[in-house]
C-alpha atoms as a PDB file:
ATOM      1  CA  UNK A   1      33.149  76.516 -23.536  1.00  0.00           C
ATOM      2  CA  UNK A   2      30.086  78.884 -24.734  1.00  0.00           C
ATOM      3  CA  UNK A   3      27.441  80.321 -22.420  1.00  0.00           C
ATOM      4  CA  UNK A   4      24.922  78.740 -25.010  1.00  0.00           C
ATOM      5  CA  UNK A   5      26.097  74.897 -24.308  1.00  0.00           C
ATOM      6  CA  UNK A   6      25.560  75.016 -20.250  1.00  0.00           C
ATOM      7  CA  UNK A   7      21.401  74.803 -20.243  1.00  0.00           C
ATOM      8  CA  UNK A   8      20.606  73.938 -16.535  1.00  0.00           C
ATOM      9  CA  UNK A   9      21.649  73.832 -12.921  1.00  0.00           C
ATOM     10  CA  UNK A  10      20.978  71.689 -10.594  1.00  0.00           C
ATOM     11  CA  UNK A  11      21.330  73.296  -6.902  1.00  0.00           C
ATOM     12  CA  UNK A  12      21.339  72.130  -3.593  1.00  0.00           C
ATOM     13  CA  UNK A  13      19.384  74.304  -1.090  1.00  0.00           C
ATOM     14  CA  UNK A  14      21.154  73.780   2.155  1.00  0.00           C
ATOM     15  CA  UNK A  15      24.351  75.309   2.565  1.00  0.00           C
ATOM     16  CA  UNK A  16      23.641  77.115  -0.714  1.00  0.00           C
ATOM     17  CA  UNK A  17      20.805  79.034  -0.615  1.00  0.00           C
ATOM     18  CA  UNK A  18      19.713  78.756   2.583  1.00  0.00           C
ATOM     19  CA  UNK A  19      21.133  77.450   6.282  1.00  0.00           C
ATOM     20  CA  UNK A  20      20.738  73.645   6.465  1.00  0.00           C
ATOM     21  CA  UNK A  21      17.403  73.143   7.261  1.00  0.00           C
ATOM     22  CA  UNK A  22      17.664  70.620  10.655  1.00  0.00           C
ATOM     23  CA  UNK A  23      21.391  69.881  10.549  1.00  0.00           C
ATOM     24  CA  UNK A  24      23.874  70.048  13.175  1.00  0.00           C
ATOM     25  CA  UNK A  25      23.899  73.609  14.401  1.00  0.00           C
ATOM     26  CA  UNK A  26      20.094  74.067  14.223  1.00  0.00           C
ATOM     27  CA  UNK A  27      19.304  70.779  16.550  1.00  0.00           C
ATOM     28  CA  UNK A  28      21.809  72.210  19.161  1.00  0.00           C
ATOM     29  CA  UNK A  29      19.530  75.261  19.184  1.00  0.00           C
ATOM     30  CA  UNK A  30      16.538  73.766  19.855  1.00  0.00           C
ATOM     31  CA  UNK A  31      18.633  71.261  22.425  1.00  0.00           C
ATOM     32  CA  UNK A  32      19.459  74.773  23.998  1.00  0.00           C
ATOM     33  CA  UNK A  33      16.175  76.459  23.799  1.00  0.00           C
ATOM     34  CA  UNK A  34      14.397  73.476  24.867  1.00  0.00           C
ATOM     35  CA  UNK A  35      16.541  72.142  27.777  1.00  0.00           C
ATOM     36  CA  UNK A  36      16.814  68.676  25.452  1.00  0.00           C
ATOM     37  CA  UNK A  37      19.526  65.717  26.429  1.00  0.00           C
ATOM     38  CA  UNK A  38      21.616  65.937  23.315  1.00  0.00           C
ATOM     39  CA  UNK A  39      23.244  63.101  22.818  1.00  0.00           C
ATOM     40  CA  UNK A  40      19.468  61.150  23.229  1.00  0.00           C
ATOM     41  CA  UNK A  41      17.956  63.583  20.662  1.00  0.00           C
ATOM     42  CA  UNK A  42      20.902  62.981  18.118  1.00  0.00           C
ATOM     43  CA  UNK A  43      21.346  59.752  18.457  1.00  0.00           C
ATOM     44  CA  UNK A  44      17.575  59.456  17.970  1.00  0.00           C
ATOM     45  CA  UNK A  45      18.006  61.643  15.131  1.00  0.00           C
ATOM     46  CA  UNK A  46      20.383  60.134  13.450  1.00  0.00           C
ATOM     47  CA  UNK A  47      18.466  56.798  13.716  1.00  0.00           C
ATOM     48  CA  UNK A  48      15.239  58.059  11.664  1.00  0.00           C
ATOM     49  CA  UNK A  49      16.174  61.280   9.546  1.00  0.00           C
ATOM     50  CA  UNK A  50      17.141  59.626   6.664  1.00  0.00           C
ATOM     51  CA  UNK A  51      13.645  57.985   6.914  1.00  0.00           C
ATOM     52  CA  UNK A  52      11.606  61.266   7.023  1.00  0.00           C
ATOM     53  CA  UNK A  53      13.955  62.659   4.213  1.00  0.00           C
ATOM     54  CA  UNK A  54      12.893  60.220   2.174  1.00  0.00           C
ATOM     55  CA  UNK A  55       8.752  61.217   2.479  1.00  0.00           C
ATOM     56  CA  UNK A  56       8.166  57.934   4.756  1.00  0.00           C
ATOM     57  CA  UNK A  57       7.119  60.041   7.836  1.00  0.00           C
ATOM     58  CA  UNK A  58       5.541  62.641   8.630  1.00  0.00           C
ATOM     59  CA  UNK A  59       7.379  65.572  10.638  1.00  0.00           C
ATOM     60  CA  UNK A  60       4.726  64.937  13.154  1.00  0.00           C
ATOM     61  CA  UNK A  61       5.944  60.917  13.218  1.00  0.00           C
ATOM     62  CA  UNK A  62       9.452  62.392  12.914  1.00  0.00           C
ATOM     63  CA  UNK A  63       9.129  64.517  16.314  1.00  0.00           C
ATOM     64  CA  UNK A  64       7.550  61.317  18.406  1.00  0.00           C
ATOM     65  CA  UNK A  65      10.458  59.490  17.787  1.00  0.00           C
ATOM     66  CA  UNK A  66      12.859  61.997  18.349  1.00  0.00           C
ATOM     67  CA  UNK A  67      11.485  64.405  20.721  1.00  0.00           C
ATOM     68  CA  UNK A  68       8.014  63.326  22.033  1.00  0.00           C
ATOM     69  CA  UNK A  69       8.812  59.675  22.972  1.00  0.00           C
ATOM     70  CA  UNK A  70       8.217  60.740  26.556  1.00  0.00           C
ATOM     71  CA  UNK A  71       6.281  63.759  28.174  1.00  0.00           C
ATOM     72  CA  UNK A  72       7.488  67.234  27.253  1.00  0.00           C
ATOM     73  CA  UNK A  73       6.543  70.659  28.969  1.00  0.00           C
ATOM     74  CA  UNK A  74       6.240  71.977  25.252  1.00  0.00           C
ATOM     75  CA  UNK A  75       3.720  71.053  22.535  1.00  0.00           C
ATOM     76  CA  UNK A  76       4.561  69.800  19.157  1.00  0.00           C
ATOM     77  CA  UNK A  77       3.628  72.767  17.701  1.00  0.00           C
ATOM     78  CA  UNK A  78       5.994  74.862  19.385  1.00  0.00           C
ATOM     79  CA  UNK A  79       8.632  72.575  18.763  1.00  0.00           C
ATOM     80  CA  UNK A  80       8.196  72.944  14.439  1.00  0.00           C
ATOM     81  CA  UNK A  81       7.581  76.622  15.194  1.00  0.00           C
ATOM     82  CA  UNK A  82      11.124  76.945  16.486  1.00  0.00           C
ATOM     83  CA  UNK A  83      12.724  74.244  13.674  1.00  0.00           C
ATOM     84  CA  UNK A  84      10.872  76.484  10.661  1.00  0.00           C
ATOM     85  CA  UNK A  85      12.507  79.970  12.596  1.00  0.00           C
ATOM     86  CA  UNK A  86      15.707  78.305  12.401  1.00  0.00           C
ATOM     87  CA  UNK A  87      16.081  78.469   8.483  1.00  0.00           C
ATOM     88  CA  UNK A  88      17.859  81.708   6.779  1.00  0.00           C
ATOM     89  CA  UNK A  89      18.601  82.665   3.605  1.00  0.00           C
ATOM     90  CA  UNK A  90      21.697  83.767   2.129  1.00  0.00           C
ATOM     91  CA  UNK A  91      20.034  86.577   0.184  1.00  0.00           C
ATOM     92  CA  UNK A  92      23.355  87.401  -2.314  1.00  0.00           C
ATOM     93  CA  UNK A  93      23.317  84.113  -3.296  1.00  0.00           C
ATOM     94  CA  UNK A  94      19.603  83.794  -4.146  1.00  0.00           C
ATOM     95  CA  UNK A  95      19.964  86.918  -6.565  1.00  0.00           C
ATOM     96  CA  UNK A  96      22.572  85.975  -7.912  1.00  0.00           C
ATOM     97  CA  UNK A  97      21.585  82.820  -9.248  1.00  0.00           C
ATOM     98  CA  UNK A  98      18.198  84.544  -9.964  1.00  0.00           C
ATOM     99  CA  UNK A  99      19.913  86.783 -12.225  1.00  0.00           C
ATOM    100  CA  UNK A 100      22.222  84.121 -13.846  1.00  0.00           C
ATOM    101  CA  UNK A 101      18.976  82.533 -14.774  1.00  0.00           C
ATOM    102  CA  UNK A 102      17.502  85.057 -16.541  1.00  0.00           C
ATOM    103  CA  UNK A 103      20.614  86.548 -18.063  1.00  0.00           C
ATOM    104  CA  UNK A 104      21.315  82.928 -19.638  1.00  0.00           C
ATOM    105  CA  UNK A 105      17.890  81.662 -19.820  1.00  0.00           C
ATOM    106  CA  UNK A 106      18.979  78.523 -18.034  1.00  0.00           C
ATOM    107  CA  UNK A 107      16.891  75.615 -16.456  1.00  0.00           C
ATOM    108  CA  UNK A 108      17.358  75.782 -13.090  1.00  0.00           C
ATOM    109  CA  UNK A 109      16.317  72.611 -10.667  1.00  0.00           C
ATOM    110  CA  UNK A 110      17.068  71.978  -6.982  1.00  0.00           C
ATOM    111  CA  UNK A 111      18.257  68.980  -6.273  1.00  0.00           C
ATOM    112  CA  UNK A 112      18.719  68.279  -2.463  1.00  0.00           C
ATOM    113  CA  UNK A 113      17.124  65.993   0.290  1.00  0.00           C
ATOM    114  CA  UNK A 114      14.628  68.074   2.496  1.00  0.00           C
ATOM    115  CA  UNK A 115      11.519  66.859   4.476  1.00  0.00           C
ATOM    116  CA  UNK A 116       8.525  67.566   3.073  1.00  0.00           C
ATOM    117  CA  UNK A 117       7.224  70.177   5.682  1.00  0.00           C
ATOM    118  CA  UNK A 118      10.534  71.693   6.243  1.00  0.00           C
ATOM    119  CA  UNK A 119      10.769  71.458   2.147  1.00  0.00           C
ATOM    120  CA  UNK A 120       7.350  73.486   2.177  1.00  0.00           C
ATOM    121  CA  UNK A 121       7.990  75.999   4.588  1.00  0.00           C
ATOM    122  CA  UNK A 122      11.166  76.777   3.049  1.00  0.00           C
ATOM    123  CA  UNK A 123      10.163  77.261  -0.605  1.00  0.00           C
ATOM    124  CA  UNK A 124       7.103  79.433   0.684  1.00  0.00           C
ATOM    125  CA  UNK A 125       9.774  81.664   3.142  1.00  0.00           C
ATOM    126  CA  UNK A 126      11.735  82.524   1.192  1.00  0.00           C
ATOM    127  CA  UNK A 127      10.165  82.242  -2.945  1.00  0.00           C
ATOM    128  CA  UNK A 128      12.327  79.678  -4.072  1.00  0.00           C
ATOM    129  CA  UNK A 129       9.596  78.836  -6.909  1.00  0.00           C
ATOM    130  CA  UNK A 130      10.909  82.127  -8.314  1.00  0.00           C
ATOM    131  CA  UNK A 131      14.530  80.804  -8.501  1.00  0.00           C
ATOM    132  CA  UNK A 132      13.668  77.350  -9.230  1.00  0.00           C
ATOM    133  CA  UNK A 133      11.617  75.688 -12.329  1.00  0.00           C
ATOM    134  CA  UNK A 134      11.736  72.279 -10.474  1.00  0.00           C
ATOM    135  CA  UNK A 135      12.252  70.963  -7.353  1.00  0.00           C
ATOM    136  CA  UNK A 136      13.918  67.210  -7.109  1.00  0.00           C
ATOM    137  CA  UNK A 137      13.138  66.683  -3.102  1.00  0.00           C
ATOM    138  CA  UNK A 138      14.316  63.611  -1.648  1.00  0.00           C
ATOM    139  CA  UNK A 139      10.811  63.930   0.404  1.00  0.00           C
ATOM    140  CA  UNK A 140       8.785  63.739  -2.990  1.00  0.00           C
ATOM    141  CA  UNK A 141      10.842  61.183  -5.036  1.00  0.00           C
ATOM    142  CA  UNK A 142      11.633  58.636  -2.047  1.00  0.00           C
ATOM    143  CA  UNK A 143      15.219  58.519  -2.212  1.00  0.00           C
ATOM    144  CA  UNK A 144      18.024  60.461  -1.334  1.00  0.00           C
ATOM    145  CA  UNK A 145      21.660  61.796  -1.982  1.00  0.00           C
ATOM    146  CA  UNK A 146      23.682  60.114  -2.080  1.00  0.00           C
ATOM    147  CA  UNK A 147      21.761  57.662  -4.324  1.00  0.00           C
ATOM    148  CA  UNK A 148      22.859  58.245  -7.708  1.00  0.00           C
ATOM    149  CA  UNK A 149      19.503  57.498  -8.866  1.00  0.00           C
ATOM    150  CA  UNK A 150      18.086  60.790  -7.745  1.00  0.00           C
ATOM    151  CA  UNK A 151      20.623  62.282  -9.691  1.00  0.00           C
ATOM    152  CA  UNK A 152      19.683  60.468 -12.953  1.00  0.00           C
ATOM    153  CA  UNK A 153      16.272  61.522 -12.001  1.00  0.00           C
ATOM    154  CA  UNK A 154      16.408  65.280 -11.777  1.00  0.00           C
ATOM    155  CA  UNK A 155      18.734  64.864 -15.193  1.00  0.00           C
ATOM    156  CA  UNK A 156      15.405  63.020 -17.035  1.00  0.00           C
ATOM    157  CA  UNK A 157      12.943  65.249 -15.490  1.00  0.00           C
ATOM    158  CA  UNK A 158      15.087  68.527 -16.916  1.00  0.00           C
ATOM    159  CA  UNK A 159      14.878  67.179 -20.180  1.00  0.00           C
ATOM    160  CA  UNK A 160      18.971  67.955 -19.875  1.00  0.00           C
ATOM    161  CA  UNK A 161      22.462  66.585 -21.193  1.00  0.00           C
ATOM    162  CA  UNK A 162      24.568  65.832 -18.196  1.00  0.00           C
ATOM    163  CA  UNK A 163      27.804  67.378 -20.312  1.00  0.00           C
ATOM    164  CA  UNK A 164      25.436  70.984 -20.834  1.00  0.00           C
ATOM    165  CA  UNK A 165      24.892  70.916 -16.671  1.00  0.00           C
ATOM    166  CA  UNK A 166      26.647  72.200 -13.537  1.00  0.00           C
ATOM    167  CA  UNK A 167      25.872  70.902 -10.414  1.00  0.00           C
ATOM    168  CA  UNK A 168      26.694  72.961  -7.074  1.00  0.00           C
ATOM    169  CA  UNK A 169      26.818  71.891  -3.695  1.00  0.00           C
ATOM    170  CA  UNK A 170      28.339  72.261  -0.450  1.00  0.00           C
ATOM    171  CA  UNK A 171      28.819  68.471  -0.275  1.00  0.00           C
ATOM    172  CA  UNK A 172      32.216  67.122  -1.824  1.00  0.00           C
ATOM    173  CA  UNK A 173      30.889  63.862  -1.974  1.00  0.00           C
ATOM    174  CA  UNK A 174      27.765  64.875  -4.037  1.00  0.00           C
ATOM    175  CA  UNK A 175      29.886  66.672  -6.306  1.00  0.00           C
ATOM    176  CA  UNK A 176      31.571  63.636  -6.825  1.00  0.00           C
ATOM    177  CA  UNK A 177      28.613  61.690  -7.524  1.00  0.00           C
ATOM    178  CA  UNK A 178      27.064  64.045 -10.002  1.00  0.00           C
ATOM    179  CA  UNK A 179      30.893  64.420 -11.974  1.00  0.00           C
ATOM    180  CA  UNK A 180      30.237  60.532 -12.045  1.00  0.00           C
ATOM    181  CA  UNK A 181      27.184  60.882 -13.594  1.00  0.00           C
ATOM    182  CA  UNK A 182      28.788  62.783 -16.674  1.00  0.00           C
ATOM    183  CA  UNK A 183      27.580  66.709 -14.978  1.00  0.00           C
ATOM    184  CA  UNK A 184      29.916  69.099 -14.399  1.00  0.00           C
ATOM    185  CA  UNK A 185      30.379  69.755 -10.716  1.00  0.00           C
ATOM    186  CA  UNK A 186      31.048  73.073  -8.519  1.00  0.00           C
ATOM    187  CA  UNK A 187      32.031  72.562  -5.108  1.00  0.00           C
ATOM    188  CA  UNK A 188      30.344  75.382  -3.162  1.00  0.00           C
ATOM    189  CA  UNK A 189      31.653  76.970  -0.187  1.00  0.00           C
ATOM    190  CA  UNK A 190      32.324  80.480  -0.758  1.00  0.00           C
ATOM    191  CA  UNK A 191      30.030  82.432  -3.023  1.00  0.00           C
ATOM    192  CA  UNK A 192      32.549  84.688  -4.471  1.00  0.00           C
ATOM    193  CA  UNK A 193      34.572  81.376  -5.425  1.00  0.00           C
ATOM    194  CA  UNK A 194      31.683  79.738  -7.141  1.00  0.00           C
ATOM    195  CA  UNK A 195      31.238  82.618  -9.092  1.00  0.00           C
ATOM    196  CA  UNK A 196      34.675  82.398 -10.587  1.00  0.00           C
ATOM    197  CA  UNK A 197      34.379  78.793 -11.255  1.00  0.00           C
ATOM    198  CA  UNK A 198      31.064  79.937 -12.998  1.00  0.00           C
ATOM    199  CA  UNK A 199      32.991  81.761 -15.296  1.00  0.00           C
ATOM    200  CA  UNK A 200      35.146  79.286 -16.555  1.00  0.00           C
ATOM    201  CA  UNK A 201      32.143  77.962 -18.474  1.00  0.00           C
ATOM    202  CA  UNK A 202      30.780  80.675 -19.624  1.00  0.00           C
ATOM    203  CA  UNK A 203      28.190  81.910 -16.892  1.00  0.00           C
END
């Protein structure tokens, strides 16, 4: 396969680019830092995340439900503060696909389901709208992976074949899904790997 017939990729963000934005690892931080019942907060979590994901809350309505549905010694405020501190980047990977871009003059999108707020702070950290030309967020489109509708979405809104683009994630099953969908699909874990699998097609 030519360099010339791959035109876009689709990326997720977390896992990726950057640490998952409020997944697993960064709740039990702010559990720790905040002296937080776990198992409440995540089964509380796990009860209305999807729903803020999708752009139905606010991270403000998010936080009552999960954290502030009873008197807390620390303001909301505080709270996001810490959540937004908990993102990182993974710098080699942003560069790389930076330079990818430019080198191939590829599309690139980001495809991946992200509050809004957490969405926004992200993008503005760390100048994703200098990687990305579009950005697919479950929060602005109202659904979410794994519906393959978003997919099909970010594939219209590209302007792009599903045969001329690669899809990378950390997520097997999303990998799956976009494969389904006629893309070709990289599943990321190790950057170094995804770079030879790059190369197969080309990139």
């Amino acid at each position: 396969m030519k360099s010339t017939s791959i035109t876009t990729l689709f990326l997720d963000i977390g896992g990726v680019l950057l640490t998952n934005g409020w997944g697993h690892e960064q709740r039990k931080n702010a559990v720790r830092h905040f002296k937080l019942d776990a198992q409440e907060v995540n089964e509380r979590h796990h009860l209305t995340f999807d729903t803020y994901e999708e752009g139905k809350l606010t991270l403000e309505q998010y936080l009552e439900r999960v954290i502030f549905y009873e008197p807390r010694r620390f303001s909301a405020e505080e709270f996001i503060q810490f959540m937004m501190s908990q993102s990182l980047s993974y710098p080699d990977a942003i560069l790389f696909f930076k330079n990818l871009k430019k080198r191939h003059k590829l599309k690139v999108v980001a495809l991946s389901n992200e509050g809004k707020e957490l969405n926004a702070h992200r993008i503005k950290e760390f100048k994703l709208d200098m990687l990305f030309d579009a950005f697919v967020s479950s929060s602005y489109v109202h659904m979410r992976k794994p519906d393959a509708d978003i997919f099909q979405l970010a594939i219209d809104i590209s302007h792009s074949k599903p045969e001329n683009s690669i899809y990378i994630d950390d997520r097997l099953m999303f990998v799956q899904i976009a494969k389904s969908l006629g893309m070709i699909g990289i599943h990321h874990n190790k950057l170094a790997i995804t770079k030879k699998q790059l190369k197969v097609f080309g990139l």
